[in-house]
PDB file of N, CA and C in Angstrom:
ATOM      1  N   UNK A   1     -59.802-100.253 -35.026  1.00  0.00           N
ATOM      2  CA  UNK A   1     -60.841 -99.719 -34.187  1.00  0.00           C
ATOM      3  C   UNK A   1     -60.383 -99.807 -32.731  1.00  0.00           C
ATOM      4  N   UNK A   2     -60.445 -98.603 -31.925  1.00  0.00           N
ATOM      5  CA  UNK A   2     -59.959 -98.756 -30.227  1.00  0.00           C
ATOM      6  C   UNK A   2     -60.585 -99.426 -29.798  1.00  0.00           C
ATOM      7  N   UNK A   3     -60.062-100.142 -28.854  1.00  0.00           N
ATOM      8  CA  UNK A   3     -61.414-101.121 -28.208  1.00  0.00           C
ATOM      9  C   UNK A   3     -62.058-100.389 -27.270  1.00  0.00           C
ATOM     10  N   UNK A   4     -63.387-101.039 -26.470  1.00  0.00           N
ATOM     11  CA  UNK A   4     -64.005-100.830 -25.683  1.00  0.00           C
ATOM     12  C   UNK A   4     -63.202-101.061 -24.296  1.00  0.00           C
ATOM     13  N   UNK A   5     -63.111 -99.611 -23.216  1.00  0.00           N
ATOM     14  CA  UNK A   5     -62.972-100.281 -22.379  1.00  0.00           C
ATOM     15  C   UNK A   5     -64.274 -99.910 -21.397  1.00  0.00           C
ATOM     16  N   UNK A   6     -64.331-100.555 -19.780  1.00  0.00           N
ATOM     17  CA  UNK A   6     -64.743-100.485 -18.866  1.00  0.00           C
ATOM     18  C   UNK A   6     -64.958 -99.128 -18.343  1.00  0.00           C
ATOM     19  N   UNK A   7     -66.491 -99.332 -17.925  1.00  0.00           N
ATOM     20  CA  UNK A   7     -66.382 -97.811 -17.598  1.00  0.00           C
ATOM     21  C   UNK A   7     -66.512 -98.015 -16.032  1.00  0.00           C
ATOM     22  N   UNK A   8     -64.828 -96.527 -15.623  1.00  0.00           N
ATOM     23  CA  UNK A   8     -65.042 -96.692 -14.403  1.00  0.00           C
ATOM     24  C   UNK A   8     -65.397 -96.073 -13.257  1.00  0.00           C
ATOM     25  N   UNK A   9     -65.661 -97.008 -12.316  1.00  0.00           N
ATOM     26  CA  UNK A   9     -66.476 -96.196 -11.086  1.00  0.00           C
ATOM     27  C   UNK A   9     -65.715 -95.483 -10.145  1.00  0.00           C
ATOM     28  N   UNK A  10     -66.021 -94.133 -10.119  1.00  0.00           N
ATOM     29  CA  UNK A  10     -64.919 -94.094  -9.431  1.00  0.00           C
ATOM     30  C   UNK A  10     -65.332 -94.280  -7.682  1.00  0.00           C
ATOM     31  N   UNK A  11     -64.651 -93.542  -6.788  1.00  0.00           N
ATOM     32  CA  UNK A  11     -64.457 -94.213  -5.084  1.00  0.00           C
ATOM     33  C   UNK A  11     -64.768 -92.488  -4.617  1.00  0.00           C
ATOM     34  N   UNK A  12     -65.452 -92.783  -3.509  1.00  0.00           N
ATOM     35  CA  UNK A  12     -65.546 -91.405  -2.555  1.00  0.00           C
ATOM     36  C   UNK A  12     -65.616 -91.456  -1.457  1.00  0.00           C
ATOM     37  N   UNK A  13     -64.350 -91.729  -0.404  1.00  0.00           N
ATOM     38  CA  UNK A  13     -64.964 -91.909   0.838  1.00  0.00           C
ATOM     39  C   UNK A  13     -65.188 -90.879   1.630  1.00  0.00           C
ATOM     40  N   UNK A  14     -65.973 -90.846   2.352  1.00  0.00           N
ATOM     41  CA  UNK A  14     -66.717 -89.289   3.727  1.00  0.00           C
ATOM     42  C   UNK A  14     -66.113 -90.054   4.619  1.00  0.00           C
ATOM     43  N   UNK A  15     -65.447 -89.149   5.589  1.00  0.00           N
ATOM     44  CA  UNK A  15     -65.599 -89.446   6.862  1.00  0.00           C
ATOM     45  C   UNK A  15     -66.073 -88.473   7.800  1.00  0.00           C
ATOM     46  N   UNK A  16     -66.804 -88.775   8.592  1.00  0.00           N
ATOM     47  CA  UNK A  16     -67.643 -87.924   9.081  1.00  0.00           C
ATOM     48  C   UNK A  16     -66.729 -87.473  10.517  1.00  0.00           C
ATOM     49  N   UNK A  17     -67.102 -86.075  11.059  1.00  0.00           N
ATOM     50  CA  UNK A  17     -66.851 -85.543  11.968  1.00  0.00           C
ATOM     51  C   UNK A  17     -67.605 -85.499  12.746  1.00  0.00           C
ATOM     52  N   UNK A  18     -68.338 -84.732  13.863  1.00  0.00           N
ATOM     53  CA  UNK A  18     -69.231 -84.616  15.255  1.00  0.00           C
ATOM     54  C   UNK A  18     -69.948 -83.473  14.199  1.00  0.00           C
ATOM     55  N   UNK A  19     -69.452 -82.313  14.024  1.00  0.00           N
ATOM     56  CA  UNK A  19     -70.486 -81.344  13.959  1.00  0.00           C
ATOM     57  C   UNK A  19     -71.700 -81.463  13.029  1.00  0.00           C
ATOM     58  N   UNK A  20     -71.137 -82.244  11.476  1.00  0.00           N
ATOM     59  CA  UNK A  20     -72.534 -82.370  10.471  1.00  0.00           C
ATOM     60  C   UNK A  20     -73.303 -83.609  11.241  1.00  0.00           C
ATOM     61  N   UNK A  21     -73.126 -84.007  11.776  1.00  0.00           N
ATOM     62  CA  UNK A  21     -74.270 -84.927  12.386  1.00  0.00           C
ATOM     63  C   UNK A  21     -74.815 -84.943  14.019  1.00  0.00           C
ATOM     64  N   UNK A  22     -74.545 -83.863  14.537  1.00  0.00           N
ATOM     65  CA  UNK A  22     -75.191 -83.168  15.418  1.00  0.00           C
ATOM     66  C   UNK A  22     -76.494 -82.791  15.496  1.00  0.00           C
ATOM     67  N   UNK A  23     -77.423 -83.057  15.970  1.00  0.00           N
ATOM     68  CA  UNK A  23     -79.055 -83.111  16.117  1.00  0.00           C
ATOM     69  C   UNK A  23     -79.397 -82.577  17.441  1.00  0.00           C
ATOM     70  N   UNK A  24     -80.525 -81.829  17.493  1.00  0.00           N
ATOM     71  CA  UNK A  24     -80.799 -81.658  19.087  1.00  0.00           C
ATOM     72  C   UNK A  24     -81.745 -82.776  19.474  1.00  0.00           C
ATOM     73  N   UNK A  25     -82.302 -83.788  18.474  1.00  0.00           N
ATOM     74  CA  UNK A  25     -82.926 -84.609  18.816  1.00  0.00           C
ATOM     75  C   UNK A  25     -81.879 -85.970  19.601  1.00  0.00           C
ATOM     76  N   UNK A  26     -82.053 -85.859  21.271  1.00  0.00           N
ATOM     77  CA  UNK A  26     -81.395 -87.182  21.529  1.00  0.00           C
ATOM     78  C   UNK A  26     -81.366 -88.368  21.186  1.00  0.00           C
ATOM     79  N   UNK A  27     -82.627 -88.779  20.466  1.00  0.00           N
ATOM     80  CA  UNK A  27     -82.054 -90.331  20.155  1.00  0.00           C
ATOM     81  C   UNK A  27     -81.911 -90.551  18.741  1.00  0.00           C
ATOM     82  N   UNK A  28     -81.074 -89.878  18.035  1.00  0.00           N
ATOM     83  CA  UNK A  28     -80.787 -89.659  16.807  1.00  0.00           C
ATOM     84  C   UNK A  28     -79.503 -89.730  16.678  1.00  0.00           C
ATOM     85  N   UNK A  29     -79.251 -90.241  15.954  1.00  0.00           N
ATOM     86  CA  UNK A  29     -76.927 -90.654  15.644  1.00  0.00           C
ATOM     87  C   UNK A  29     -76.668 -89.248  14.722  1.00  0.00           C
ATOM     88  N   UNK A  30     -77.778 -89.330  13.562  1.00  0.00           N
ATOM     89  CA  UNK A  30     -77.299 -88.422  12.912  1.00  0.00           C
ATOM     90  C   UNK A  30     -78.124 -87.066  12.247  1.00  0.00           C
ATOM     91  N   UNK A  31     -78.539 -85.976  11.802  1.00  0.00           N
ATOM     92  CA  UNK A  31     -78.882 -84.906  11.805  1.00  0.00           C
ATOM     93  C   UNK A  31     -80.045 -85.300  10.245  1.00  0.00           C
ATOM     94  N   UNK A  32     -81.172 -84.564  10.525  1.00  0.00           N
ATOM     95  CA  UNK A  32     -81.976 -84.846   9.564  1.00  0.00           C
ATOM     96  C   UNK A  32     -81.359 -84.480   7.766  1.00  0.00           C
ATOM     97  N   UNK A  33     -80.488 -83.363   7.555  1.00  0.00           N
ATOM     98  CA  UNK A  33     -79.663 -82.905   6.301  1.00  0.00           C
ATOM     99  C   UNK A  33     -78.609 -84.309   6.259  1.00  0.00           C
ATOM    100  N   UNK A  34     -77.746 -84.339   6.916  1.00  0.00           N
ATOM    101  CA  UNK A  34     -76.945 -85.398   6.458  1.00  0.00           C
ATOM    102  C   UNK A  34     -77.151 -87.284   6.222  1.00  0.00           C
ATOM    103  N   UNK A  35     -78.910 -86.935   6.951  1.00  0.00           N
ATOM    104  CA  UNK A  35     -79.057 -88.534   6.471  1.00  0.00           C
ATOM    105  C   UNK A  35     -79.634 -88.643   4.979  1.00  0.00           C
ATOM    106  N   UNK A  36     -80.363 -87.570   4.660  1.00  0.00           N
ATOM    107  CA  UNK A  36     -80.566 -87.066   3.243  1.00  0.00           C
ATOM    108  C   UNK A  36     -79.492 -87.145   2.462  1.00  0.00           C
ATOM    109  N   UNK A  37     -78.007 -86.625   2.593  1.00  0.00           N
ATOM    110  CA  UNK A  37     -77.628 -86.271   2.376  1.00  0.00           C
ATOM    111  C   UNK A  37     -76.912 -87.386   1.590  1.00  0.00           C
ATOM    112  N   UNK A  38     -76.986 -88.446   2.826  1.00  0.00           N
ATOM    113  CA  UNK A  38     -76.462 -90.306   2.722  1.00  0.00           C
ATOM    114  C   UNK A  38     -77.282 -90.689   1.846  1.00  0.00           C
ATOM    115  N   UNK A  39     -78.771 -90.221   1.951  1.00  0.00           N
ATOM    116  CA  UNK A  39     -79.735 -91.583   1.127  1.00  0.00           C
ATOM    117  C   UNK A  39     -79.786 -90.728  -0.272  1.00  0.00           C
ATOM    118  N   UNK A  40     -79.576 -89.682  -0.743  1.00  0.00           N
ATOM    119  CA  UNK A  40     -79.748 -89.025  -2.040  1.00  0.00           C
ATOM    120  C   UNK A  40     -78.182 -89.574  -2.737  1.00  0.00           C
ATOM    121  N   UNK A  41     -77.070 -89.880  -2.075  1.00  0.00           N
ATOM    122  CA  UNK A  41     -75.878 -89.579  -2.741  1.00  0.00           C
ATOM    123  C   UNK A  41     -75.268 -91.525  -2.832  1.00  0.00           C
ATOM    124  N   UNK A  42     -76.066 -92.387  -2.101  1.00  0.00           N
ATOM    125  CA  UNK A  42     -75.860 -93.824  -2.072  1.00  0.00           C
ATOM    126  C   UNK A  42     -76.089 -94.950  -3.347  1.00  0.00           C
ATOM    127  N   UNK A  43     -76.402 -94.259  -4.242  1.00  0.00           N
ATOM    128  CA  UNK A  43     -76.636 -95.246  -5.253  1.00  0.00           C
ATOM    129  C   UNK A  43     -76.727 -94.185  -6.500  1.00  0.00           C
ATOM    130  N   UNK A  44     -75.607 -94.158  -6.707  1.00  0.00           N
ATOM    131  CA  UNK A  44     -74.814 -93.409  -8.038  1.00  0.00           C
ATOM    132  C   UNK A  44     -74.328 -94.431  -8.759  1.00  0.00           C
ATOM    133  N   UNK A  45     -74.681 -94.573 -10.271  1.00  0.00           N
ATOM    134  CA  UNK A  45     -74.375 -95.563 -11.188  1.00  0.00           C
ATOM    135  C   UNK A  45     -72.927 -95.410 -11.163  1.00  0.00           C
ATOM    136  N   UNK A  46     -72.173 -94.267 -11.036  1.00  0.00           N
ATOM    137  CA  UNK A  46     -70.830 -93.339 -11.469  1.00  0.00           C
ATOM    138  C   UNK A  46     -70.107 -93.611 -11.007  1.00  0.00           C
ATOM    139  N   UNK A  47     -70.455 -93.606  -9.565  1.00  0.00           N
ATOM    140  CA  UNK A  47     -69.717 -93.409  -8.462  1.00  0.00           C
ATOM    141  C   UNK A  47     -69.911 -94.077  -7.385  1.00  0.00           C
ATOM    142  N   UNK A  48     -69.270 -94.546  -6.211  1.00  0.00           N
ATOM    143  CA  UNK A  48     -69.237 -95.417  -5.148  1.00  0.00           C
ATOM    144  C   UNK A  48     -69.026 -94.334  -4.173  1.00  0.00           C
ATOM    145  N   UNK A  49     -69.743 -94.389  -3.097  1.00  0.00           N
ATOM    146  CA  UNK A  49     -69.605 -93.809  -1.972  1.00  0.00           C
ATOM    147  C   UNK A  49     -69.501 -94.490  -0.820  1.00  0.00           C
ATOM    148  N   UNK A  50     -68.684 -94.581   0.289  1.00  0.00           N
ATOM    149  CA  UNK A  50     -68.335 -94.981   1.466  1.00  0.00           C
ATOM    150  C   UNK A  50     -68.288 -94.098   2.481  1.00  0.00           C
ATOM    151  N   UNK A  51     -69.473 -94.284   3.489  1.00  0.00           N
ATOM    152  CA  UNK A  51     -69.519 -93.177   4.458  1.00  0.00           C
ATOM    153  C   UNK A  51     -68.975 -93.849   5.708  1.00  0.00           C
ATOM    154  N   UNK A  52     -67.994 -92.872   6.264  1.00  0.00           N
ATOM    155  CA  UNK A  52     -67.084 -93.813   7.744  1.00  0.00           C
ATOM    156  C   UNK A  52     -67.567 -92.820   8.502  1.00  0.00           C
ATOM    157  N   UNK A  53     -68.151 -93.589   9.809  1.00  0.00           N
ATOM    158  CA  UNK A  53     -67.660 -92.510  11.042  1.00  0.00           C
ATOM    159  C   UNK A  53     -66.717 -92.820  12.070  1.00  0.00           C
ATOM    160  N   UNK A  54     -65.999 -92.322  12.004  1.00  0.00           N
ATOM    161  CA  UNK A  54     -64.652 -93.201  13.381  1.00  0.00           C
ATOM    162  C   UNK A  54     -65.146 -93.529  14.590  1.00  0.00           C
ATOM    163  N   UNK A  55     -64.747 -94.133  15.486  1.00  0.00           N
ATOM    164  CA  UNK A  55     -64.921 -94.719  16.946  1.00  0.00           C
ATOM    165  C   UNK A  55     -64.783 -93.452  17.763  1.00  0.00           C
ATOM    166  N   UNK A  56     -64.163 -92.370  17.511  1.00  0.00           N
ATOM    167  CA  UNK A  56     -63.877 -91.280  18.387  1.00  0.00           C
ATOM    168  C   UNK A  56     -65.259 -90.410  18.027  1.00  0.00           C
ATOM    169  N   UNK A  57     -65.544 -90.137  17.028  1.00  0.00           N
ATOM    170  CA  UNK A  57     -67.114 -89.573  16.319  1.00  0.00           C
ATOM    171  C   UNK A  57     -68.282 -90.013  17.723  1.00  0.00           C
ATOM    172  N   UNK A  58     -68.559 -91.376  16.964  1.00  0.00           N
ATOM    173  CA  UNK A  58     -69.386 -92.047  17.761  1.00  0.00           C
ATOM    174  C   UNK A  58     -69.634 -92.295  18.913  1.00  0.00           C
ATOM    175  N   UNK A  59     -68.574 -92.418  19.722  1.00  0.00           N
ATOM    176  CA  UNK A  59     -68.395 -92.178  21.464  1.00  0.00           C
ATOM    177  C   UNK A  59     -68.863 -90.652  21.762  1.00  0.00           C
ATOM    178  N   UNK A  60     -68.620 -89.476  20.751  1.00  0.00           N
ATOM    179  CA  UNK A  60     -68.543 -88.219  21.426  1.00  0.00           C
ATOM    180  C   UNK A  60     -69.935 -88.332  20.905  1.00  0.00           C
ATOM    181  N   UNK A  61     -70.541 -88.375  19.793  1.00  0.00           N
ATOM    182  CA  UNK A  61     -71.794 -88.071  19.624  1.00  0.00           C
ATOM    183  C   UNK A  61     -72.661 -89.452  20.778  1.00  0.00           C
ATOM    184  N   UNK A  62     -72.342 -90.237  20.958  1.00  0.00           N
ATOM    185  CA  UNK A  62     -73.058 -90.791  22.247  1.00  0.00           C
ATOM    186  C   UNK A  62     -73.423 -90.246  23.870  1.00  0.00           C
ATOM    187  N   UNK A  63     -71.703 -89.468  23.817  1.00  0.00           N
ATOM    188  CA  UNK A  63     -71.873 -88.484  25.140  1.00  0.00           C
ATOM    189  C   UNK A  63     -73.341 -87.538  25.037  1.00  0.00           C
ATOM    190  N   UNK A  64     -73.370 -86.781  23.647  1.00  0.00           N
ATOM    191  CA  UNK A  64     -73.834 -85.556  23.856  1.00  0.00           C
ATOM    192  C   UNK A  64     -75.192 -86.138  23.896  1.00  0.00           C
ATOM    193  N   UNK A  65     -76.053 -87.223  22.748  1.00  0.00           N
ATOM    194  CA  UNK A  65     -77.042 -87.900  22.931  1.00  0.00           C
ATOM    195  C   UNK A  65     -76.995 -87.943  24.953  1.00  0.00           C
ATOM    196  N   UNK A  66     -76.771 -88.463  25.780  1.00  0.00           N
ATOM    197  CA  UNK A  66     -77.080 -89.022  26.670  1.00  0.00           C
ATOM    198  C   UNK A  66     -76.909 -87.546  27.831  1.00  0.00           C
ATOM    199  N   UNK A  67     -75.913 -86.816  27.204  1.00  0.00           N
ATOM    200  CA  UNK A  67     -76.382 -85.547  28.094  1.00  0.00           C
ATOM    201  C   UNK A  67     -77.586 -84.750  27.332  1.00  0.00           C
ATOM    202  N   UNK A  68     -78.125 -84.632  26.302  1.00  0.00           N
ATOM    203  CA  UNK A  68     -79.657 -84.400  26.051  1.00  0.00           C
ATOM    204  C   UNK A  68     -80.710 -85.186  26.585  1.00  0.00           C
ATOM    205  N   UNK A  69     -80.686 -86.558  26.696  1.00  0.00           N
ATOM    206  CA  UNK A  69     -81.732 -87.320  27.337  1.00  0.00           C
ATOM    207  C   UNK A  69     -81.998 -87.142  28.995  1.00  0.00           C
ATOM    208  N   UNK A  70     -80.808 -86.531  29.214  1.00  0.00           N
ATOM    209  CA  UNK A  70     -80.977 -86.213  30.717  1.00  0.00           C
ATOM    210  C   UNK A  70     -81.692 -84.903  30.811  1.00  0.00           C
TER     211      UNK A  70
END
Protein backbone atom coordinates (compact mmCIF):
# COMPACT_ATOMS: atom_id res chain seq x y z
CA UNK A 1 0.00 0.00 0.00
CA UNK A 2 1.67 3.70 -0.94
CA UNK A 3 1.90 5.53 1.95
CA UNK A 4 0.33 8.65 2.93
CA UNK A 5 2.07 11.62 2.25
CA UNK A 6 1.71 15.36 3.42
CA UNK A 7 -0.31 17.50 1.75
CA UNK A 8 1.46 20.39 0.42
CA UNK A 9 1.07 24.00 0.79
CA UNK A 10 2.19 25.57 -1.63
CA UNK A 11 4.01 29.54 -1.39
CA UNK A 12 2.83 32.75 -3.32
CA UNK A 13 4.59 35.72 -2.85
CA UNK A 14 3.01 39.41 -4.30
CA UNK A 15 5.04 42.06 -4.39
CA UNK A 16 3.39 44.98 -4.77
CA UNK A 17 4.12 47.97 -7.05
CA UNK A 18 2.74 51.87 -6.68
CA UNK A 19 0.03 51.61 -9.24
CA UNK A 20 -2.49 48.64 -7.73
CA UNK A 21 -2.46 50.41 -4.55
CA UNK A 22 -2.96 53.86 -5.55
CA UNK A 23 -6.14 55.54 -3.98
CA UNK A 24 -7.26 59.08 -4.37
CA UNK A 25 -8.12 58.81 -0.84
CA UNK A 26 -4.98 60.48 1.08
CA UNK A 27 -4.84 58.74 4.11
CA UNK A 28 -5.03 55.38 2.74
CA UNK A 29 -1.66 53.08 1.98
CA UNK A 30 -3.67 51.02 -0.10
CA UNK A 31 -6.69 51.07 -2.73
CA UNK A 32 -10.13 49.77 -1.69
CA UNK A 33 -9.85 46.45 -4.64
CA UNK A 34 -6.51 45.41 -3.47
CA UNK A 35 -7.20 45.37 0.25
CA UNK A 36 -10.08 42.99 -0.71
CA UNK A 37 -8.07 41.56 -2.70
CA UNK A 38 -5.46 40.80 0.52
CA UNK A 39 -8.36 39.90 2.91
CA UNK A 40 -10.31 37.40 0.35
CA UNK A 41 -6.94 35.62 -0.78
CA UNK A 42 -5.16 35.43 3.13
CA UNK A 43 -6.32 32.35 4.50
CA UNK A 44 -6.28 29.59 1.88
CA UNK A 45 -6.10 26.08 3.43
CA UNK A 46 -3.90 25.33 -0.06
CA UNK A 47 -1.95 27.87 -0.23
CA UNK A 48 0.25 30.49 1.65
CA UNK A 49 0.34 33.90 0.57
CA UNK A 50 2.97 36.59 1.37
CA UNK A 51 2.21 40.08 0.43
CA UNK A 52 5.62 42.43 0.26
CA UNK A 53 5.68 45.95 -0.45
CA UNK A 54 9.30 47.25 -0.88
CA UNK A 55 10.75 50.40 0.88
CA UNK A 56 10.86 52.15 -2.57
CA UNK A 57 6.74 51.37 -2.96
CA UNK A 58 6.12 52.85 0.33
CA UNK A 59 8.20 56.07 0.31
CA UNK A 60 6.61 56.84 -3.23
CA UNK A 61 3.14 56.01 -2.17
CA UNK A 62 3.86 58.29 1.01
CA UNK A 63 4.97 61.16 -1.36
CA UNK A 64 1.77 61.03 -3.32
CA UNK A 65 -0.47 60.53 0.06
CA UNK A 66 1.09 63.86 1.37
CA UNK A 67 0.88 65.70 -1.97
CA UNK A 68 -3.05 64.84 -1.83
CA UNK A 69 -3.39 66.04 1.77
CA UNK A 70 -2.07 69.25 0.70
Amino acid sequence: MPKKTAKTIRELRVIFDTNPLYTQVPNELVNAETRSLIQANSAQADLSVAWHIPEVVILERQHQMVEQAQ
